[in-house]
N, C-alpha and C. Protein backbone atom coordinates (compact mmCIF):
# COMPACT_ATOMS: atom_id res chain seq x y z
N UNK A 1 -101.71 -45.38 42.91
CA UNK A 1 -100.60 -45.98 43.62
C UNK A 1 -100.99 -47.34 44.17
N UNK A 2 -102.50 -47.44 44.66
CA UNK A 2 -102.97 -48.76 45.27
C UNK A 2 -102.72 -49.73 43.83
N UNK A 3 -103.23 -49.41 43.03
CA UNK A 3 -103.00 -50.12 42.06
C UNK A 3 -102.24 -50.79 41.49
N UNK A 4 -101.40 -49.59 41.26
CA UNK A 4 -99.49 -50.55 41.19
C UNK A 4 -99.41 -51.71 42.16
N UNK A 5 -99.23 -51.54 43.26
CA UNK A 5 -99.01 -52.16 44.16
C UNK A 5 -99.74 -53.54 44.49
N UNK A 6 -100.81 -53.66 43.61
CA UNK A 6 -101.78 -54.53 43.59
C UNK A 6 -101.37 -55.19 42.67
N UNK A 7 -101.28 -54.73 41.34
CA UNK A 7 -100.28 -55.36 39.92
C UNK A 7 -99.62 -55.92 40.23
N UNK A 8 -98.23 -55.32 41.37
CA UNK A 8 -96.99 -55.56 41.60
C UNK A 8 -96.81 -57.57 42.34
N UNK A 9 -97.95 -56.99 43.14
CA UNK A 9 -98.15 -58.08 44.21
C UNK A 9 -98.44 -59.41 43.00
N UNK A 10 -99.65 -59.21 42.64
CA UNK A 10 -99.99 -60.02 41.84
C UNK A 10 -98.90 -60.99 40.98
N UNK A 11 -98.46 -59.58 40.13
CA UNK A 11 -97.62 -60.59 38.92
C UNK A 11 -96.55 -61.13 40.57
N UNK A 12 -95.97 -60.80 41.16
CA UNK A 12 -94.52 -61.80 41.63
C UNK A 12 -95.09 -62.93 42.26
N UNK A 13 -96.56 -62.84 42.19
CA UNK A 13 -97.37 -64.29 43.28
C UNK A 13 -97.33 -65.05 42.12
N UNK A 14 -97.60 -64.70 40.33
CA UNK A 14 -97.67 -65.59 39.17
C UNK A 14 -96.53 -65.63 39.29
N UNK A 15 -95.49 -64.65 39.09
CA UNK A 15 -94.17 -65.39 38.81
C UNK A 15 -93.28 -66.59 39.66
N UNK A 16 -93.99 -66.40 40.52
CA UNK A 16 -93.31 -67.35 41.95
C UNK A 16 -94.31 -68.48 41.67
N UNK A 17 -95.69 -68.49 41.53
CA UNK A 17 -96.43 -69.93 41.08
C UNK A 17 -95.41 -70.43 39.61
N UNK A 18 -95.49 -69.57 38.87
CA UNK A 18 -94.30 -70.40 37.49
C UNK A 18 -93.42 -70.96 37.79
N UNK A 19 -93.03 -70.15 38.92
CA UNK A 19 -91.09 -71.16 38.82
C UNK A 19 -91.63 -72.34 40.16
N UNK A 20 -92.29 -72.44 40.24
CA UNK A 20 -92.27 -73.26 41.75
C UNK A 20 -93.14 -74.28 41.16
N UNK A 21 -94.48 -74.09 40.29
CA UNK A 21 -95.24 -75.06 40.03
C UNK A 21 -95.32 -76.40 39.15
N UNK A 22 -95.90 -76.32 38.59
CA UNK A 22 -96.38 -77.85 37.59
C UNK A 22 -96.18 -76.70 36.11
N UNK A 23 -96.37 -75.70 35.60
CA UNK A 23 -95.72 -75.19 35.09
C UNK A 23 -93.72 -75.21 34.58
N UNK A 24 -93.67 -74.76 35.43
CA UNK A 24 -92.13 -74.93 35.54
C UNK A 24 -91.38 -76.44 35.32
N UNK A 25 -92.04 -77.21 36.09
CA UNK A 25 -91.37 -79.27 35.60
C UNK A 25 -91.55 -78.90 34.34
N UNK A 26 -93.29 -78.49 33.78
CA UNK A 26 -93.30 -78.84 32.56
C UNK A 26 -92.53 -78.54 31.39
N UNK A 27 -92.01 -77.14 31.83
CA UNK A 27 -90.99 -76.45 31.23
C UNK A 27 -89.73 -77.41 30.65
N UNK A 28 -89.30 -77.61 31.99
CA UNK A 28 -88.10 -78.16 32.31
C UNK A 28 -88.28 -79.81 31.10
N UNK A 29 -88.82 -80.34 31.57
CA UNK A 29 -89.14 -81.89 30.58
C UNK A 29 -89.70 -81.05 29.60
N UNK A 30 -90.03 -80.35 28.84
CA UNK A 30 -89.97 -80.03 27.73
C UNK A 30 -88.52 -79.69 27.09
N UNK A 31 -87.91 -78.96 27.68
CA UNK A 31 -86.69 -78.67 27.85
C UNK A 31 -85.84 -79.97 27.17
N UNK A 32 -85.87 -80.74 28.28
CA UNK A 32 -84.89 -82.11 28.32
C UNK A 32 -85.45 -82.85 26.87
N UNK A 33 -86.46 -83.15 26.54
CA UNK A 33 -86.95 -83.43 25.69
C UNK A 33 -86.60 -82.98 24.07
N UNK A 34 -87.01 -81.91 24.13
CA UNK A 34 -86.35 -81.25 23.02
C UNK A 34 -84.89 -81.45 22.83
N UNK A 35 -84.16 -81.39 23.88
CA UNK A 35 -82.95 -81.70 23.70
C UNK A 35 -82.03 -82.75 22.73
N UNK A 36 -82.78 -83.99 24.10
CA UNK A 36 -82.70 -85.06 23.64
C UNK A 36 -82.94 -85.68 21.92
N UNK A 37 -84.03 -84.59 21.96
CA UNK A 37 -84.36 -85.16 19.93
C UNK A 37 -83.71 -84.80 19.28
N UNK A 38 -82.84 -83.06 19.58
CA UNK A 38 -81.63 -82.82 18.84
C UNK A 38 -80.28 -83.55 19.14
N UNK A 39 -80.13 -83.77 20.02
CA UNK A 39 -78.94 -84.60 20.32
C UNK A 39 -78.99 -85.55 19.22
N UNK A 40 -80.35 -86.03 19.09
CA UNK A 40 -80.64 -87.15 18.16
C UNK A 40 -79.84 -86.97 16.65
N UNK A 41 -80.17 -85.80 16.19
CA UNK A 41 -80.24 -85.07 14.71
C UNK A 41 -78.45 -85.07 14.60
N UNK A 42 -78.14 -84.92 13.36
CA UNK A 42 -77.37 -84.45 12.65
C UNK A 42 -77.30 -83.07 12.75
N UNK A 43 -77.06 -82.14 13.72
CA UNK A 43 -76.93 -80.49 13.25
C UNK A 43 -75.79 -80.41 14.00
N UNK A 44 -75.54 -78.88 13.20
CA UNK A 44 -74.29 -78.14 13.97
C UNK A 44 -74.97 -77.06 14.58
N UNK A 45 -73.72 -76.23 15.15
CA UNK A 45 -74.17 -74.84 16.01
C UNK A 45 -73.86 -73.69 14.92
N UNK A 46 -74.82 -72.76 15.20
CA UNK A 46 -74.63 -71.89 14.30
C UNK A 46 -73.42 -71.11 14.08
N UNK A 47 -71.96 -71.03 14.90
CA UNK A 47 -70.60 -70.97 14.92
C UNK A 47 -70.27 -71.77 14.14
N UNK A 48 -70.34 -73.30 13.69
CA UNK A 48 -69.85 -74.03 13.24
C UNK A 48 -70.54 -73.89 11.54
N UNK A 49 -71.68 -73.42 11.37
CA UNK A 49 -71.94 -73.10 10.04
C UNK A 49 -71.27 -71.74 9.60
N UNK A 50 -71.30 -70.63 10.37
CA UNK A 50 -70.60 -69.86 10.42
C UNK A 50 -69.06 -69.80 9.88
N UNK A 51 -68.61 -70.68 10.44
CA UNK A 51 -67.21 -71.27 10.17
C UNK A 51 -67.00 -71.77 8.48
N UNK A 52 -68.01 -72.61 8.71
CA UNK A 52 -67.99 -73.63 7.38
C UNK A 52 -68.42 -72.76 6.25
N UNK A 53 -68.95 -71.36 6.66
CA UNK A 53 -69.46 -70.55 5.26
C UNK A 53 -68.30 -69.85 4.50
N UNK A 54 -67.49 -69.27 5.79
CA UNK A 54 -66.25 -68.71 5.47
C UNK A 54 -65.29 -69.39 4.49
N UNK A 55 -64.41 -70.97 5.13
CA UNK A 55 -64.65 -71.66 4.70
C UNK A 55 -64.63 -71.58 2.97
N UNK A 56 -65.81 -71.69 2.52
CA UNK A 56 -66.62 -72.38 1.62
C UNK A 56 -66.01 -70.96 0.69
N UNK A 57 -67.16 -69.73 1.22
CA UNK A 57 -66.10 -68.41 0.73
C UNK A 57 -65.07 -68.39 -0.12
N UNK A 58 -63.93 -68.47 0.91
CA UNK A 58 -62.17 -68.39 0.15
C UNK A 58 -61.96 -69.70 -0.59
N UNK A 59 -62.40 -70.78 -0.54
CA UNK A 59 -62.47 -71.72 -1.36
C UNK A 59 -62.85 -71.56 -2.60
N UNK A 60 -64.28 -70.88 -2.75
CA UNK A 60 -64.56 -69.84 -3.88
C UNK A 60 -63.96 -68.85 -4.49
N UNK A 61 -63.61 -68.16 -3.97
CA UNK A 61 -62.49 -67.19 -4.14
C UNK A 61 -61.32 -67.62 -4.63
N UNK A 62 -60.47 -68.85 -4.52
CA UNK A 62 -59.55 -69.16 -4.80
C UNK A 62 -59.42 -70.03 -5.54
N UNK A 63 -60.94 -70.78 -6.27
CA UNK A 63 -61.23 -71.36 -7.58
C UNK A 63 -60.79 -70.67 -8.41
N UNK A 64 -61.62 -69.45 -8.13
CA UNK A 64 -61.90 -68.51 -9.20
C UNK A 64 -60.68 -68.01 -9.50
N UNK A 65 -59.53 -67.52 -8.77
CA UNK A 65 -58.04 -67.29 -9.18
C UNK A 65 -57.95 -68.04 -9.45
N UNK A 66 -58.00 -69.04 -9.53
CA UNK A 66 -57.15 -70.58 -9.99
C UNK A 66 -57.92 -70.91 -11.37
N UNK A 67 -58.91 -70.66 -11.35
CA UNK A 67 -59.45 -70.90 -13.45
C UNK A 67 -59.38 -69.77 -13.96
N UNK A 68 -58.92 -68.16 -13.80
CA UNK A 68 -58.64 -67.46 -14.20
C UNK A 68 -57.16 -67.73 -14.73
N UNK A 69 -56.26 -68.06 -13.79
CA UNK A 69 -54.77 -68.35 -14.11
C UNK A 69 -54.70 -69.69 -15.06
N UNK A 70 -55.98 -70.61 -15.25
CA UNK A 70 -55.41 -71.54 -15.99
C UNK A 70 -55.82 -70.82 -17.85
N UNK A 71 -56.89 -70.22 -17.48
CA UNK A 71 -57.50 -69.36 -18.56
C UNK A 71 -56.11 -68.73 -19.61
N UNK A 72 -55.54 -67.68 -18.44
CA UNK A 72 -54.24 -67.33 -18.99
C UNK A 72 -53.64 -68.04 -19.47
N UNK A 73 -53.02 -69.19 -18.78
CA UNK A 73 -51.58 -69.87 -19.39
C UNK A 73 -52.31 -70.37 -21.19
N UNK A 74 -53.14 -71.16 -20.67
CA UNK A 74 -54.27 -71.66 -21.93
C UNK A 74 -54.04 -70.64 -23.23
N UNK A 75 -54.50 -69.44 -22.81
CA UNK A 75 -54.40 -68.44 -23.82
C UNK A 75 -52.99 -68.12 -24.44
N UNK A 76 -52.01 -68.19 -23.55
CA UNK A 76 -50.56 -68.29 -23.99
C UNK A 76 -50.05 -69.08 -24.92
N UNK A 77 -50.49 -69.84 -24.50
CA UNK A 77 -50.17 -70.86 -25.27
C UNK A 77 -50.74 -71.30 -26.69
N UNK A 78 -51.89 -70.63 -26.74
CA UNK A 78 -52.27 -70.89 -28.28
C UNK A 78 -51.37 -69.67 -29.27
């Protein structure tokens, strides 16, 4: 039981040095940083690829009816 309690103590004294220390800025400007370089980039959010796959999908899908039906008439016609 002393033990726990010794653990216990411990880790919330590290966890309270993390968020309070030179740790934590560093976090943080890493943070901002990273950001900033994507801000930089050309990307989307993974919703928006998401979107664009679907999208892309029924577009496919509706080629493919659409050169099937020209297939037909084609064939009719000979």
């Amino acid at each position: 039981m002393l033990n726990a309690k010794i653990f216990d103590d411990l880790s919330a004294k590290l966890s309270e040095a993390a968020n309070s220390g030179p740790a934590k800025d560093l976090e943080k400007n890493m943070r901002a940083l990273l950001a900033q370089g994507f801000s930089k980039l050309d990307l989307v959010t993974r919703e928006e690829f998401d979107i664009q796959t679907q999208v892309l999908a029924r577009a496919r899908e509706q080629l493919s009816a659409l050169e099937a039906r020209v297939a037909e008439l084609e064939a009719r016609n000979k």
